[in-house]
Protein backbone atom coordinates (compact mmCIF):
# COMPACT_ATOMS: atom_id res chain seq x y z
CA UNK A 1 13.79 39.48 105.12
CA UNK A 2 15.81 38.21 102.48
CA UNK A 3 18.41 40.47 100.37
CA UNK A 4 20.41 40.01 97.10
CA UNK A 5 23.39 38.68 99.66
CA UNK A 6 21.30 36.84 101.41
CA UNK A 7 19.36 36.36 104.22
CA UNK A 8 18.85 38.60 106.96
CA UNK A 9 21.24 37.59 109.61
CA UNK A 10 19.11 39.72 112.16
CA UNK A 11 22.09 42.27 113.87
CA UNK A 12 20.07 42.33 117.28
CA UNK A 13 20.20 38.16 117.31
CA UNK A 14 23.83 38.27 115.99
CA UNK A 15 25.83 41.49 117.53
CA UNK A 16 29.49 42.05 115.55
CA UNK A 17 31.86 41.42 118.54
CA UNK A 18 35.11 40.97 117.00
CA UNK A 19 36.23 42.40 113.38
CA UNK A 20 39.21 41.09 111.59
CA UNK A 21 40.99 43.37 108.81
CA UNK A 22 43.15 41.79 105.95
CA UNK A 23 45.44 43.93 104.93
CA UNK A 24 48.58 44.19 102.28
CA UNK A 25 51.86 43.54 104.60
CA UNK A 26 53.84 44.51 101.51
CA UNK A 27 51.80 47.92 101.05
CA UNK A 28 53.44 50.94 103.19
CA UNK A 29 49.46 52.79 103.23
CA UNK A 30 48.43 49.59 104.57
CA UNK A 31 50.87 48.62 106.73
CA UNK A 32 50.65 52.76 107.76
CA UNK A 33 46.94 52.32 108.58
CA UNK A 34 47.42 48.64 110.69
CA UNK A 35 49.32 50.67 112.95
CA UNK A 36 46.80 53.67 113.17
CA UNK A 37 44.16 51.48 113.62
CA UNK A 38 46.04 49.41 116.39
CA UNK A 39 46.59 52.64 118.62
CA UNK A 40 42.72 53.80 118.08
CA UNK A 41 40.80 53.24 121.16
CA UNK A 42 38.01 50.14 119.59
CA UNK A 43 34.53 49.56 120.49
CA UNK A 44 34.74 46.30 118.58
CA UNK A 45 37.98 44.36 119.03
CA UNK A 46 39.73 45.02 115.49
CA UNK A 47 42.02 42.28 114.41
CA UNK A 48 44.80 42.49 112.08
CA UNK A 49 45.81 40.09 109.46
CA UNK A 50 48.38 40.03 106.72
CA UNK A 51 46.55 38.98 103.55
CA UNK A 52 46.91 36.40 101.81
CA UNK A 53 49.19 34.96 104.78
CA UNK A 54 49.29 31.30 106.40
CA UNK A 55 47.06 32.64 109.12
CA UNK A 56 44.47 34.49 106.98
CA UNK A 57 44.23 31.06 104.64
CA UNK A 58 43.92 28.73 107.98
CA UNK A 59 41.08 31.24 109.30
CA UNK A 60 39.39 31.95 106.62
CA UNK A 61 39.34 29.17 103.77
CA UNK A 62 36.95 29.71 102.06
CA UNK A 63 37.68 33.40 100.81
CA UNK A 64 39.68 34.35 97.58
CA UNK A 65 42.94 35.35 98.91
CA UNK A 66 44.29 36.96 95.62
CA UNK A 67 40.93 39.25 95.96
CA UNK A 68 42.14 39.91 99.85
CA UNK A 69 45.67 41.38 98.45
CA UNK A 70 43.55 43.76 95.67
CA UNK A 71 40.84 45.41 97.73
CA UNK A 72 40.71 45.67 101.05
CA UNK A 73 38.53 43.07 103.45
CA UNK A 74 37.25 42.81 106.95
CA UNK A 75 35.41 39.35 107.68
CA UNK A 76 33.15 39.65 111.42
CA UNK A 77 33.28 37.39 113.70
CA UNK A 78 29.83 35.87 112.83
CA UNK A 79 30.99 35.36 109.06
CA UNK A 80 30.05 38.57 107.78
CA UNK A 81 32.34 39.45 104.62
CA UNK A 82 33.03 43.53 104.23
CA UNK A 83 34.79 44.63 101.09
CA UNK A 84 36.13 48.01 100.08
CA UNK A 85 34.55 50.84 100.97
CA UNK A 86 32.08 48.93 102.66
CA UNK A 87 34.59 47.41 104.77
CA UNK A 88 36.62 50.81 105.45
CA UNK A 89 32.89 51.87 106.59
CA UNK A 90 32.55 49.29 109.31
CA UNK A 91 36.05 49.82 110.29
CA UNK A 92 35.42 52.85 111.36
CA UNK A 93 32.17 51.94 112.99
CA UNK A 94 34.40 49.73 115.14
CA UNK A 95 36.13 52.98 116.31
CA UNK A 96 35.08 54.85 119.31
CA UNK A 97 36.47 58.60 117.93
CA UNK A 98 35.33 57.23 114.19
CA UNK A 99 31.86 55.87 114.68
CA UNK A 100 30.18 59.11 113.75
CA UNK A 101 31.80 59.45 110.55
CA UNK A 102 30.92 55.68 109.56
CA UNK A 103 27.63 56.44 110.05
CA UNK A 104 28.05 59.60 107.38
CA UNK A 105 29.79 57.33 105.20
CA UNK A 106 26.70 54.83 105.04
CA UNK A 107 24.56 57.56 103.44
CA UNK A 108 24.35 57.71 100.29
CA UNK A 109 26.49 61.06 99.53
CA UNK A 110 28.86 59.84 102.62
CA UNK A 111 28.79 55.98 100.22
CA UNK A 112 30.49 58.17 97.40
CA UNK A 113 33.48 60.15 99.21
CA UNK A 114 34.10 56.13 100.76
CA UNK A 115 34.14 55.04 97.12
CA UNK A 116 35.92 57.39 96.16
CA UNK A 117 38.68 57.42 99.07
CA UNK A 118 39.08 53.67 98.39
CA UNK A 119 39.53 53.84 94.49
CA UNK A 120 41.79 56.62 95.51
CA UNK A 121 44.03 54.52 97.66
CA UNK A 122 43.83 51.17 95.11
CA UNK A 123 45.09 53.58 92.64
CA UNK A 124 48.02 54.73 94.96
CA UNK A 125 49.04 50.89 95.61
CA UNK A 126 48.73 49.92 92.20
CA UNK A 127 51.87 52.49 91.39
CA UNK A 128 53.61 51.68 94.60
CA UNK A 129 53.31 47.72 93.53
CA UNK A 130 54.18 48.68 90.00
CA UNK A 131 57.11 50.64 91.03
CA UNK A 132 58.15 47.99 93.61
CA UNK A 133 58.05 45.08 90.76
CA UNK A 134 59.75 47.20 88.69
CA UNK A 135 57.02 47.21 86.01
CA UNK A 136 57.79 50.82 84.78
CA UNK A 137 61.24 50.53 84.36
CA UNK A 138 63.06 50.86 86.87
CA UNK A 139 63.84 54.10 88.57
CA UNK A 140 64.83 56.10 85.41
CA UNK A 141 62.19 57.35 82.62
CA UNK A 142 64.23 58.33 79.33
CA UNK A 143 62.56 59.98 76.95
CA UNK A 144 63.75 60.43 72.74
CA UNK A 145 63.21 64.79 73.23
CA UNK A 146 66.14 65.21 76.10
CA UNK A 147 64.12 64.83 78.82
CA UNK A 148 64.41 62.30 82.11
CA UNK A 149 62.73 61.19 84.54
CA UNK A 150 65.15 59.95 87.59
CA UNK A 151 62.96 58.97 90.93
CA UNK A 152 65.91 60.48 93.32
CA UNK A 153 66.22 63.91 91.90
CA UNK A 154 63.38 64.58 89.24
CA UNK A 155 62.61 65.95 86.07
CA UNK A 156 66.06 66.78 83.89
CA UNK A 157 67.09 68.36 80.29
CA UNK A 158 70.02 67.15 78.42
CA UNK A 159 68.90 68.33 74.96
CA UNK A 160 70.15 65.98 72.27
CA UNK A 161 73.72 66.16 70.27
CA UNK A 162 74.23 68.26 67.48
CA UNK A 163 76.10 65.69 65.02
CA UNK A 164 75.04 66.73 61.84
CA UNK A 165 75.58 70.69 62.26
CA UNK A 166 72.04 71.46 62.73
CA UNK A 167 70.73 71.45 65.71
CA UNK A 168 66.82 71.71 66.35
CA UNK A 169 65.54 75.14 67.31
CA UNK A 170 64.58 75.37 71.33
């Protein structure tokens, strides 16, 4: 039977032995969750893979590496190609105290918490890379009312100077 991603590749014919998951090295979730996934006992052999790296390229050449460091992916050992929630599902599945809950995340109301846990956690990264790169300026948010922004202790006032006599009212 063929699909929209192509043929069949018959799962009784071609078992999924060995799993290998790409993962951010630079992202603390991700680099949290290699090591939570490396002390869960596996049913399929997970391996773990900095994306993007020397070793990911030389395995797997013909994937799009930039795409590997946005969204997570999890290639099988027989060439299949798992991304985002999909892949978190079989991740799980590879899991002997997780396999029941991949198989409620591959229904179709378990397909939209997945989703929605994986948007969730691309959203997180995305600040932590912005933040890390510096893109929103640093650690200190200034704003023109008397208000800042400073990551270490939080939110503080210092209204603005009275110079001309009159001061706004508060």
């Amino acid at each position: 039977m063929a699909t929209a991603a192509g043929p069949d590749r018959d799962a009784t014919r071609v078992p999924v032995r060995g799993l290998t998951v790409l993962y951010d090295a630079q992202c603390s979730l991700c680099s949290f969750l290699r090591d939570w996934l490396v002390w869960q006992r596996q049913l399929v052999r997970l391996e773990l893979v900095a994306a993007g790296s020397s070793e990911a390229k030389r395995r797997f050449p013909g994937l799009d590496h930039a795409a590997t460091l946005d969204e997570i992916t999890v290639v099988g050992d027989s060439g299949q190609v798992y991304r985002g929630s999909a892949a978190w599902v079989v991740t799980l599945w590879a899991l002997a105290d997780h396999r029941p809950l991949s198989y409620r995340l591959s229904t179709p109301a378990g397909a939209r918490l997945a989703r929605g846990a994986v948007l969730a956690a691309a959203k997180w990264r995305e600040g932590q890379r912005a933040r890390r790169e510096g893109e929103w300026g640093g650690r200190t948010y200034t704003g023109a009312d008397g208000w800042t922004y400073d990551q270490a202790v939080g939110w503080i006032y210092d209204p603005p100077a009275c110079d001309s006599g009159t001061c706004p009212p508060r």
